[in-house]
PDB file of N, CA and C in Angstrom:
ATOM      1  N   UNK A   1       3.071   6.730 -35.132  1.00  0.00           N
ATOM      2  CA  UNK A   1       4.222   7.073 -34.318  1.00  0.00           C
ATOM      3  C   UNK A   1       3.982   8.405 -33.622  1.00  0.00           C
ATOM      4  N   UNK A   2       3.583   9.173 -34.280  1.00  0.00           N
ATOM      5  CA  UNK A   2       2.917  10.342 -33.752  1.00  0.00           C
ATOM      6  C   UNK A   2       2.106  10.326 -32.794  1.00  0.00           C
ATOM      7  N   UNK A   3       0.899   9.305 -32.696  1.00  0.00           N
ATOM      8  CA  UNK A   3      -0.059   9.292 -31.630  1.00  0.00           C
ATOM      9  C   UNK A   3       0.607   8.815 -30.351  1.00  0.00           C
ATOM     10  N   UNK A   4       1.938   8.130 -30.487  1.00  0.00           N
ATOM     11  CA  UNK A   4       2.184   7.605 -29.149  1.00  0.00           C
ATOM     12  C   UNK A   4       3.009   8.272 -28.514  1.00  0.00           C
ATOM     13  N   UNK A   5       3.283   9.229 -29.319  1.00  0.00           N
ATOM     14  CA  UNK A   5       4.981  10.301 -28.578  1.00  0.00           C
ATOM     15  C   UNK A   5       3.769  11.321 -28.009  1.00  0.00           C
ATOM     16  N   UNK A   6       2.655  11.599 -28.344  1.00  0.00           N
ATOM     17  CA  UNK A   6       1.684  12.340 -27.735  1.00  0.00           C
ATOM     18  C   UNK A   6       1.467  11.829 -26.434  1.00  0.00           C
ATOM     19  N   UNK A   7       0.920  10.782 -26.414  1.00  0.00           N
ATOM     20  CA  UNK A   7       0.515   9.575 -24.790  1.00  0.00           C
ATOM     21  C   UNK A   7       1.680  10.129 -24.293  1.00  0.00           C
ATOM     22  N   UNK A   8       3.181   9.562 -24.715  1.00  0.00           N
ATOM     23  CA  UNK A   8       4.317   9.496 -24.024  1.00  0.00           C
ATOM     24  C   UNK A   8       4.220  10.978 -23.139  1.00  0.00           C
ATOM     25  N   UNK A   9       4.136  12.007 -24.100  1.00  0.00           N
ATOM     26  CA  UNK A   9       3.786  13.607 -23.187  1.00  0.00           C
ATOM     27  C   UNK A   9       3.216  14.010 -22.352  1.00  0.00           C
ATOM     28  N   UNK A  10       1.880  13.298 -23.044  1.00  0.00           N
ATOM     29  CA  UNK A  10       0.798  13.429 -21.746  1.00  0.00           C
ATOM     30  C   UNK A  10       1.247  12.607 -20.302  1.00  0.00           C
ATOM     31  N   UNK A  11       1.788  11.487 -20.407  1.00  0.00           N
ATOM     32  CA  UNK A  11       2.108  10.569 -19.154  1.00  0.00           C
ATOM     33  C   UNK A  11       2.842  11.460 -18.715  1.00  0.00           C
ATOM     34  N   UNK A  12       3.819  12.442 -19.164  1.00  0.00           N
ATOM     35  CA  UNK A  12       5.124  12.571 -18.604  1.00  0.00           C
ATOM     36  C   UNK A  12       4.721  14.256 -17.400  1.00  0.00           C
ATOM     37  N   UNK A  13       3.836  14.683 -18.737  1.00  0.00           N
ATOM     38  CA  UNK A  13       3.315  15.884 -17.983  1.00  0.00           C
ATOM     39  C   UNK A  13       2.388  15.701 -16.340  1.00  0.00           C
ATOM     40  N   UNK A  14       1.570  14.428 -16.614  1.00  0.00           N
ATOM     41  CA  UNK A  14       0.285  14.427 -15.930  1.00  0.00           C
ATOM     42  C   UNK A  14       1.660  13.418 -14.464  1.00  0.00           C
ATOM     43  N   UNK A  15       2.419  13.128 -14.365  1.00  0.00           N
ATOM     44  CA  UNK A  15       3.288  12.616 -13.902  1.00  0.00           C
ATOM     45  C   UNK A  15       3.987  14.165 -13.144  1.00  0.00           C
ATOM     46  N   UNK A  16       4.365  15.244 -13.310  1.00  0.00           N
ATOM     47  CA  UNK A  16       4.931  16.438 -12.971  1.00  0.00           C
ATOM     48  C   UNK A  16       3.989  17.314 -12.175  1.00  0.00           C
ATOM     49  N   UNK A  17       2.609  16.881 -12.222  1.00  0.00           N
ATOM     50  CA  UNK A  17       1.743  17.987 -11.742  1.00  0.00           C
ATOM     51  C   UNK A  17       1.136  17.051 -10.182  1.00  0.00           C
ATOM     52  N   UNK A  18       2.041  16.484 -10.108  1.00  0.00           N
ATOM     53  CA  UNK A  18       2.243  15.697  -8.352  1.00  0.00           C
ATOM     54  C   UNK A  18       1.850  16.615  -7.317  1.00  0.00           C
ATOM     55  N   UNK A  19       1.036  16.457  -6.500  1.00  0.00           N
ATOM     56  CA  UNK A  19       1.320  17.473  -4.921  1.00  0.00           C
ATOM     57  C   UNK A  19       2.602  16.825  -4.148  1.00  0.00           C
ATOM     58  N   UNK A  20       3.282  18.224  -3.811  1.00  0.00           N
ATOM     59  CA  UNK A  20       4.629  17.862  -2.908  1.00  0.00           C
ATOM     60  C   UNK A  20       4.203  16.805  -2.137  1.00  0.00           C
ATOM     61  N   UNK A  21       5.450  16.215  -1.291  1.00  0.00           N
ATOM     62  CA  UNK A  21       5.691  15.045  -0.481  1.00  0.00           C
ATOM     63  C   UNK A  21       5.038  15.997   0.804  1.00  0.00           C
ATOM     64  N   UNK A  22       4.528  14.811   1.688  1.00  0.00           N
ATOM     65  CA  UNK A  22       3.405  15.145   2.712  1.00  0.00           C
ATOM     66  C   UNK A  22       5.105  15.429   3.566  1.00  0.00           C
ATOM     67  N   UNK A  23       4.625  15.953   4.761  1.00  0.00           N
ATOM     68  CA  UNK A  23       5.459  15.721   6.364  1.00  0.00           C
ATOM     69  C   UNK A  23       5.434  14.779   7.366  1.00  0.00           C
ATOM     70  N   UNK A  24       5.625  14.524   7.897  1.00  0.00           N
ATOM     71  CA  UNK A  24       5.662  13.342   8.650  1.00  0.00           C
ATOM     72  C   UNK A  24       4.412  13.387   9.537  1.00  0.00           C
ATOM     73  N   UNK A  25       3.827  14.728  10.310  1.00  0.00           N
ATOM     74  CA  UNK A  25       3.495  15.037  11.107  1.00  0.00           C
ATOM     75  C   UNK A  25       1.869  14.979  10.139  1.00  0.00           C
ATOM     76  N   UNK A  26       1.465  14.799   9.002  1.00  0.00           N
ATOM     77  CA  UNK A  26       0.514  15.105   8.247  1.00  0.00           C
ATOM     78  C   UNK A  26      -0.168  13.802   7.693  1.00  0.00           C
ATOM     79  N   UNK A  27      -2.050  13.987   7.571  1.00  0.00           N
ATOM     80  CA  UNK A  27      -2.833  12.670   6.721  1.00  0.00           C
ATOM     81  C   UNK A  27      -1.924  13.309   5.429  1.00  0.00           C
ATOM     82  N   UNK A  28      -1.633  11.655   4.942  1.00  0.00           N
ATOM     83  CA  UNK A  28      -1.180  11.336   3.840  1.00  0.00           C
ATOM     84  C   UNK A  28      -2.193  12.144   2.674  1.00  0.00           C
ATOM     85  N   UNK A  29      -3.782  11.930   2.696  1.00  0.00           N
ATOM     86  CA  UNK A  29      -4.610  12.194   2.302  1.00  0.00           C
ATOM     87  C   UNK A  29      -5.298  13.399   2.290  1.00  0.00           C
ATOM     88  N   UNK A  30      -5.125  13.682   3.650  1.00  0.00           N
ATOM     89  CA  UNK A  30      -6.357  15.269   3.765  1.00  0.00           C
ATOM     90  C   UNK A  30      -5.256  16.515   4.082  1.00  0.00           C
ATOM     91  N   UNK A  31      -3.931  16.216   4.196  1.00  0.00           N
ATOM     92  CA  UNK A  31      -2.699  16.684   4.945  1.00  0.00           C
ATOM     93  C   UNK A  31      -3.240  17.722   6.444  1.00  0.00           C
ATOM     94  N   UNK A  32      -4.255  16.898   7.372  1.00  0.00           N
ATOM     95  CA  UNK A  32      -4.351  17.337   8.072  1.00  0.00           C
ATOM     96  C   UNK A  32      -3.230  17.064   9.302  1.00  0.00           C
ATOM     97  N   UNK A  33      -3.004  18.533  10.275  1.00  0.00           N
ATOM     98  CA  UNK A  33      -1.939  17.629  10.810  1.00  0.00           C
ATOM     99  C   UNK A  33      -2.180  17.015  12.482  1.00  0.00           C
ATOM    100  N   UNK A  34      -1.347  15.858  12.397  1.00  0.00           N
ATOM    101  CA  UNK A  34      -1.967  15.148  13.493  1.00  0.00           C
ATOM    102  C   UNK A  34      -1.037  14.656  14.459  1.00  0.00           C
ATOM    103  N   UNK A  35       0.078  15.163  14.589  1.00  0.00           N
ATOM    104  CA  UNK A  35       1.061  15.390  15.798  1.00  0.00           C
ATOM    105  C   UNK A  35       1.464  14.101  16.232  1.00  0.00           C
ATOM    106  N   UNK A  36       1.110  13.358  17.359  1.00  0.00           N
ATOM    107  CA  UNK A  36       1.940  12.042  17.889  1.00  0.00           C
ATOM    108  C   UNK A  36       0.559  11.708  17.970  1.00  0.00           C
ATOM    109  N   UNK A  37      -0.753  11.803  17.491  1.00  0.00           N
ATOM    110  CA  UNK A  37      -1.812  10.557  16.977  1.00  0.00           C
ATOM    111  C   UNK A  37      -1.998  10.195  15.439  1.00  0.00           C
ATOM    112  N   UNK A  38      -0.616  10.324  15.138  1.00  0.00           N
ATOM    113  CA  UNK A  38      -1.080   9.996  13.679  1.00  0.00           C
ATOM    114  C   UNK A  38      -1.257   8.071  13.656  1.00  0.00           C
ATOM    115  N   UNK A  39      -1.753   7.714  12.624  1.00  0.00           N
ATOM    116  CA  UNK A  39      -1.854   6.436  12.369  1.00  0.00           C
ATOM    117  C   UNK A  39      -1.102   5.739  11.684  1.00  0.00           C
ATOM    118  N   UNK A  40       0.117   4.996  11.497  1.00  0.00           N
ATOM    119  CA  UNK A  40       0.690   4.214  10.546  1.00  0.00           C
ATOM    120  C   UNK A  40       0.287   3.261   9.941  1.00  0.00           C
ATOM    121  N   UNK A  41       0.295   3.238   8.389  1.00  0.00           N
ATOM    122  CA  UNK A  41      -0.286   2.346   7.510  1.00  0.00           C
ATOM    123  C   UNK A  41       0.888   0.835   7.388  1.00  0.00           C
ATOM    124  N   UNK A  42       0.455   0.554   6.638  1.00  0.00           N
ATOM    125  CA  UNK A  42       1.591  -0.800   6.227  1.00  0.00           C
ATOM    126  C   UNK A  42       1.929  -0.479   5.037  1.00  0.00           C
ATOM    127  N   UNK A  43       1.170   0.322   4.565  1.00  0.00           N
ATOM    128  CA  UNK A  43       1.920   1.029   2.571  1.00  0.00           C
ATOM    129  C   UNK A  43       2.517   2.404   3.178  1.00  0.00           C
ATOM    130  N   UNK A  44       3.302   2.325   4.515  1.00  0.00           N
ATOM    131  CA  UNK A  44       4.102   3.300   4.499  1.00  0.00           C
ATOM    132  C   UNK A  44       3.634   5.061   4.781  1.00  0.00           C
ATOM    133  N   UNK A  45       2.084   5.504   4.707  1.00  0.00           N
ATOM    134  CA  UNK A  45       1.836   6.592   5.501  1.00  0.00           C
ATOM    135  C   UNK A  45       0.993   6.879   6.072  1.00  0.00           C
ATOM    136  N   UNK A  46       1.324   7.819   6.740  1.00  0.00           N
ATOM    137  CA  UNK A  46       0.987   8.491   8.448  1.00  0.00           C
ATOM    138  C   UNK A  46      -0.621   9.092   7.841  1.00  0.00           C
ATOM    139  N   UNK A  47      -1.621   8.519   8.614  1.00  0.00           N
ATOM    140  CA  UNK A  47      -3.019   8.971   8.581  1.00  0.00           C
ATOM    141  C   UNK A  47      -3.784   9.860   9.777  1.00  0.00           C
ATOM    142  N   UNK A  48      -4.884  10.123   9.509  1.00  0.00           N
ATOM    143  CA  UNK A  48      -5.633  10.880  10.441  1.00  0.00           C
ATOM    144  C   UNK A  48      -6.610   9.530  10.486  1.00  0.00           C
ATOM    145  N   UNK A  49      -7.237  10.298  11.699  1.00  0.00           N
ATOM    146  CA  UNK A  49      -8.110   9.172  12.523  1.00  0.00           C
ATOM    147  C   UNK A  49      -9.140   8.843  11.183  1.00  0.00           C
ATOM    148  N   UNK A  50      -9.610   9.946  10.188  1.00  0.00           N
ATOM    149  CA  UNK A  50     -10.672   9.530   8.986  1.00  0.00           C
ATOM    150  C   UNK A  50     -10.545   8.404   8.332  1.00  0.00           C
ATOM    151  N   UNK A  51      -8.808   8.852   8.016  1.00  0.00           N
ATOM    152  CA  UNK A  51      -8.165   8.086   6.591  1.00  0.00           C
ATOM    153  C   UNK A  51      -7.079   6.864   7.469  1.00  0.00           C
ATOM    154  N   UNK A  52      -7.767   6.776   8.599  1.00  0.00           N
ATOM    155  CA  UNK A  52      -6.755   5.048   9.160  1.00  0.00           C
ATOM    156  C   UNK A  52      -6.984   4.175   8.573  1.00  0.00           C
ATOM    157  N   UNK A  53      -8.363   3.535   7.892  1.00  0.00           N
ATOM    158  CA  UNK A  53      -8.661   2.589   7.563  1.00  0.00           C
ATOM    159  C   UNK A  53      -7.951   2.673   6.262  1.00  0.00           C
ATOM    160  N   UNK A  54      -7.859   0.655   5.410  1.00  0.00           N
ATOM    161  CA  UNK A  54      -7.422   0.929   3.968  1.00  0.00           C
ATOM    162  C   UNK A  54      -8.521   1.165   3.100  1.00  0.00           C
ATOM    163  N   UNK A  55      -9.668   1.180   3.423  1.00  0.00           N
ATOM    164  CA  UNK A  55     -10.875   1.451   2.282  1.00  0.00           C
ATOM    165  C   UNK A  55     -11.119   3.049   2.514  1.00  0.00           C
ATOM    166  N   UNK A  56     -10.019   3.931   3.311  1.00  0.00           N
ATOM    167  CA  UNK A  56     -10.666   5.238   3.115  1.00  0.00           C
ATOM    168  C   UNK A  56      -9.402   5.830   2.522  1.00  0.00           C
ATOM    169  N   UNK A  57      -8.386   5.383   2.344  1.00  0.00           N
ATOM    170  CA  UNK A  57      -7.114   5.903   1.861  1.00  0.00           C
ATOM    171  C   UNK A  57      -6.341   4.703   0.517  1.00  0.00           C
ATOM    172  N   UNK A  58      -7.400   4.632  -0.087  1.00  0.00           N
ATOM    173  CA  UNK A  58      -6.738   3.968  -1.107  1.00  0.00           C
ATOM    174  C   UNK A  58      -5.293   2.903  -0.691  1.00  0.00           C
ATOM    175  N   UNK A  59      -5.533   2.533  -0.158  1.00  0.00           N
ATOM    176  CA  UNK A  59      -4.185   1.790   0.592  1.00  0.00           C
ATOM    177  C   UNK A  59      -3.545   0.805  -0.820  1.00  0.00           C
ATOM    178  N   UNK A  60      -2.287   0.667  -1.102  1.00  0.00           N
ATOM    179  CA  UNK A  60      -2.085  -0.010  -1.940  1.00  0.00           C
ATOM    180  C   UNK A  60      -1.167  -1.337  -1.457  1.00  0.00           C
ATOM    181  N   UNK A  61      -1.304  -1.311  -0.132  1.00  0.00           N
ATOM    182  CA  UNK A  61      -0.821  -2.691   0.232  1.00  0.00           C
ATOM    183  C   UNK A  61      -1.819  -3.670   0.210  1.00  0.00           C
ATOM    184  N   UNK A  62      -1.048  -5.071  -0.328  1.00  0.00           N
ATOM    185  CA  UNK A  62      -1.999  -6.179  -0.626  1.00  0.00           C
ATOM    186  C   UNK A  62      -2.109  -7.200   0.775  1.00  0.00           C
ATOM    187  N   UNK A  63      -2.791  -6.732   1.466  1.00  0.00           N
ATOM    188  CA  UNK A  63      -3.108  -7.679   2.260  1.00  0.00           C
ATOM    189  C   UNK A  63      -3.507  -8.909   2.378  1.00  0.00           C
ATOM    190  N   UNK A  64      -4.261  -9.340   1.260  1.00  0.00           N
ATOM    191  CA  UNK A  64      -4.735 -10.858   1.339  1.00  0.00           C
ATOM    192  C   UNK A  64      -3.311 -11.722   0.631  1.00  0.00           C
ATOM    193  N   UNK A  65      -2.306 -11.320  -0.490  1.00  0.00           N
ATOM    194  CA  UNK A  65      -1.314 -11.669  -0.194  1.00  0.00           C
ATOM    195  C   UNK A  65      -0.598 -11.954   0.972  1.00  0.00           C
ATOM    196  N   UNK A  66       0.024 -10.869   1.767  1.00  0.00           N
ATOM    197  CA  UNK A  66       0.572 -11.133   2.785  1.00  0.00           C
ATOM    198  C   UNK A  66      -0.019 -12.116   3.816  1.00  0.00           C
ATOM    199  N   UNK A  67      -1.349 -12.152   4.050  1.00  0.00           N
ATOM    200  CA  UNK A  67      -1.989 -13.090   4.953  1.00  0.00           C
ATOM    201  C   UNK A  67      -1.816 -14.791   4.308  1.00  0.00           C
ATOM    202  N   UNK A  68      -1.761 -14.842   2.882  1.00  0.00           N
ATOM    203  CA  UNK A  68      -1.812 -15.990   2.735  1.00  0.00           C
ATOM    204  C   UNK A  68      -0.384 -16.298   2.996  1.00  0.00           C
ATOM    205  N   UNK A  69       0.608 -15.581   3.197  1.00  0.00           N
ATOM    206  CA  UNK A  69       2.056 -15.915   3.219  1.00  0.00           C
ATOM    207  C   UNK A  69       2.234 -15.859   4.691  1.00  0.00           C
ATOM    208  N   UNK A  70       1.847 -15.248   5.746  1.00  0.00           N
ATOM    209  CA  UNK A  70       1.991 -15.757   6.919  1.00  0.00           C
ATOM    210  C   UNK A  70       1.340 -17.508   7.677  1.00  0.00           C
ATOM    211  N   UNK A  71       0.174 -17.299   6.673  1.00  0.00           N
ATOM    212  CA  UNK A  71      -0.391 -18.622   6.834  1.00  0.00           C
ATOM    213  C   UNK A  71       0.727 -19.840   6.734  1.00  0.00           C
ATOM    214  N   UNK A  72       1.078 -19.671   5.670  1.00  0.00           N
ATOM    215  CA  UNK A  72       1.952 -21.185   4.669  1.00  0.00           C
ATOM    216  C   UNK A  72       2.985 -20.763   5.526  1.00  0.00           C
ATOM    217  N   UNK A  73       3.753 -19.634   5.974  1.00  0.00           N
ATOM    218  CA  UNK A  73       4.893 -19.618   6.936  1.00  0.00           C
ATOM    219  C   UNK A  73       4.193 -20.361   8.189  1.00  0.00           C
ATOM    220  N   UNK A  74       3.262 -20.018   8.570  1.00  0.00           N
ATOM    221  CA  UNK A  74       3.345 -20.490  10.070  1.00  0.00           C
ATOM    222  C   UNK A  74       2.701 -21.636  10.584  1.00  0.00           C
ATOM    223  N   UNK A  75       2.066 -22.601   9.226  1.00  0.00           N
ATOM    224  CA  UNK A  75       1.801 -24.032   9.033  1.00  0.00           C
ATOM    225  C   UNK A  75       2.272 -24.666   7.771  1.00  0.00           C
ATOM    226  N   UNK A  76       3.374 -25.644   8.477  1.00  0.00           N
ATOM    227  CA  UNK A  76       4.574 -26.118   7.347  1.00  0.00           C
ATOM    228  C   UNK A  76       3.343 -27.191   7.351  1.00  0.00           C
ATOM    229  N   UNK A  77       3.609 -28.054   5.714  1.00  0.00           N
ATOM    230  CA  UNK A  77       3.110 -29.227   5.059  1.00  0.00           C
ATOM    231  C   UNK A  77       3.201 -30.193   6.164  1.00  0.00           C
ATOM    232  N   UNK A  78       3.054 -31.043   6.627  1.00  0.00           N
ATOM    233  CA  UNK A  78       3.042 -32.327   7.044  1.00  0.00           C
ATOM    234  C   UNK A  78       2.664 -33.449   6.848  1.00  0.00           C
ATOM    235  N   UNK A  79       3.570 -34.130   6.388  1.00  0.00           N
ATOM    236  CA  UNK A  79       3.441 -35.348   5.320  1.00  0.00           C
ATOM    237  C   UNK A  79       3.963 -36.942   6.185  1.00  0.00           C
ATOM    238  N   UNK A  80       3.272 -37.641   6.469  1.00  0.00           N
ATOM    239  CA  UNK A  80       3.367 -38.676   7.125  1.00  0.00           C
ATOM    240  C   UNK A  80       3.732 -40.043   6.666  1.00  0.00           C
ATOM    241  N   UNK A  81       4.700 -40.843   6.764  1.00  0.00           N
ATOM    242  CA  UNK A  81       5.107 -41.689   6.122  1.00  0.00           C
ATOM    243  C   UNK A  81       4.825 -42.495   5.859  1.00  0.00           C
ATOM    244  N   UNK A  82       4.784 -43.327   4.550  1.00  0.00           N
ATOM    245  CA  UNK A  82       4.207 -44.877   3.962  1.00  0.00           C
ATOM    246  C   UNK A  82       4.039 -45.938   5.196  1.00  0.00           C
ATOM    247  N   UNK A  83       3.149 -46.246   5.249  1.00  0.00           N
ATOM    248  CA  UNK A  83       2.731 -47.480   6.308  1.00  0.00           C
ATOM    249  C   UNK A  83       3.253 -48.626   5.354  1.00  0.00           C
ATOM    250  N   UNK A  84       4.320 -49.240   5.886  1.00  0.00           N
ATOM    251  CA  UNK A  84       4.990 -50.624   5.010  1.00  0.00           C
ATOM    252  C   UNK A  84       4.574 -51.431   6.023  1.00  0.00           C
ATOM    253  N   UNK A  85       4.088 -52.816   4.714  1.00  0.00           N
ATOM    254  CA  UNK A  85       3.374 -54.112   5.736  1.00  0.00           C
ATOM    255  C   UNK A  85       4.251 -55.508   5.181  1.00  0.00           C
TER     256      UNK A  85
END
């Protein structure tokens, strides 16, 4: 019981030692600032031209989800009816 109220501390501490919330005007990542060329992500923040891509900013939106869900939205089943003889 002891070892886990320890974890519980550590999570809670290592959880508090956050860097403040970026600005609007700032990479999410490098907080460089980048005025009206910043880049918008789809997980919600504003990048520099480095960190646009999702393999350079840890991006945590799931894209191959969403793609398979535009797919199945935008080709319904089509099921063709019993040939009766």
């Amino acid at each position: 019981a002891a070892a886990s109220s320890t974890a519980a501390a550590a999570d809670s501490s290592a959880s508090s030692v956050k860097q403040p919330p970026v600005a609007a005007n700032q990479c999410a990542t490098c907080r460089k600032k980048v005025g009206l060329l910043g880049f918008r992500c789809r997980c919600e923040g504003t990048f520099c031209s480095v960190h646009r891509y999702s393999e350079k900013h840890d991006c945590g939106f799931d894209y191959k989800t969403a793609g398979q869900e535009q797919i199945a939205k935008h080709n319904p089943v089509v099921v063709a009816d019993k040939i009766t003889r």
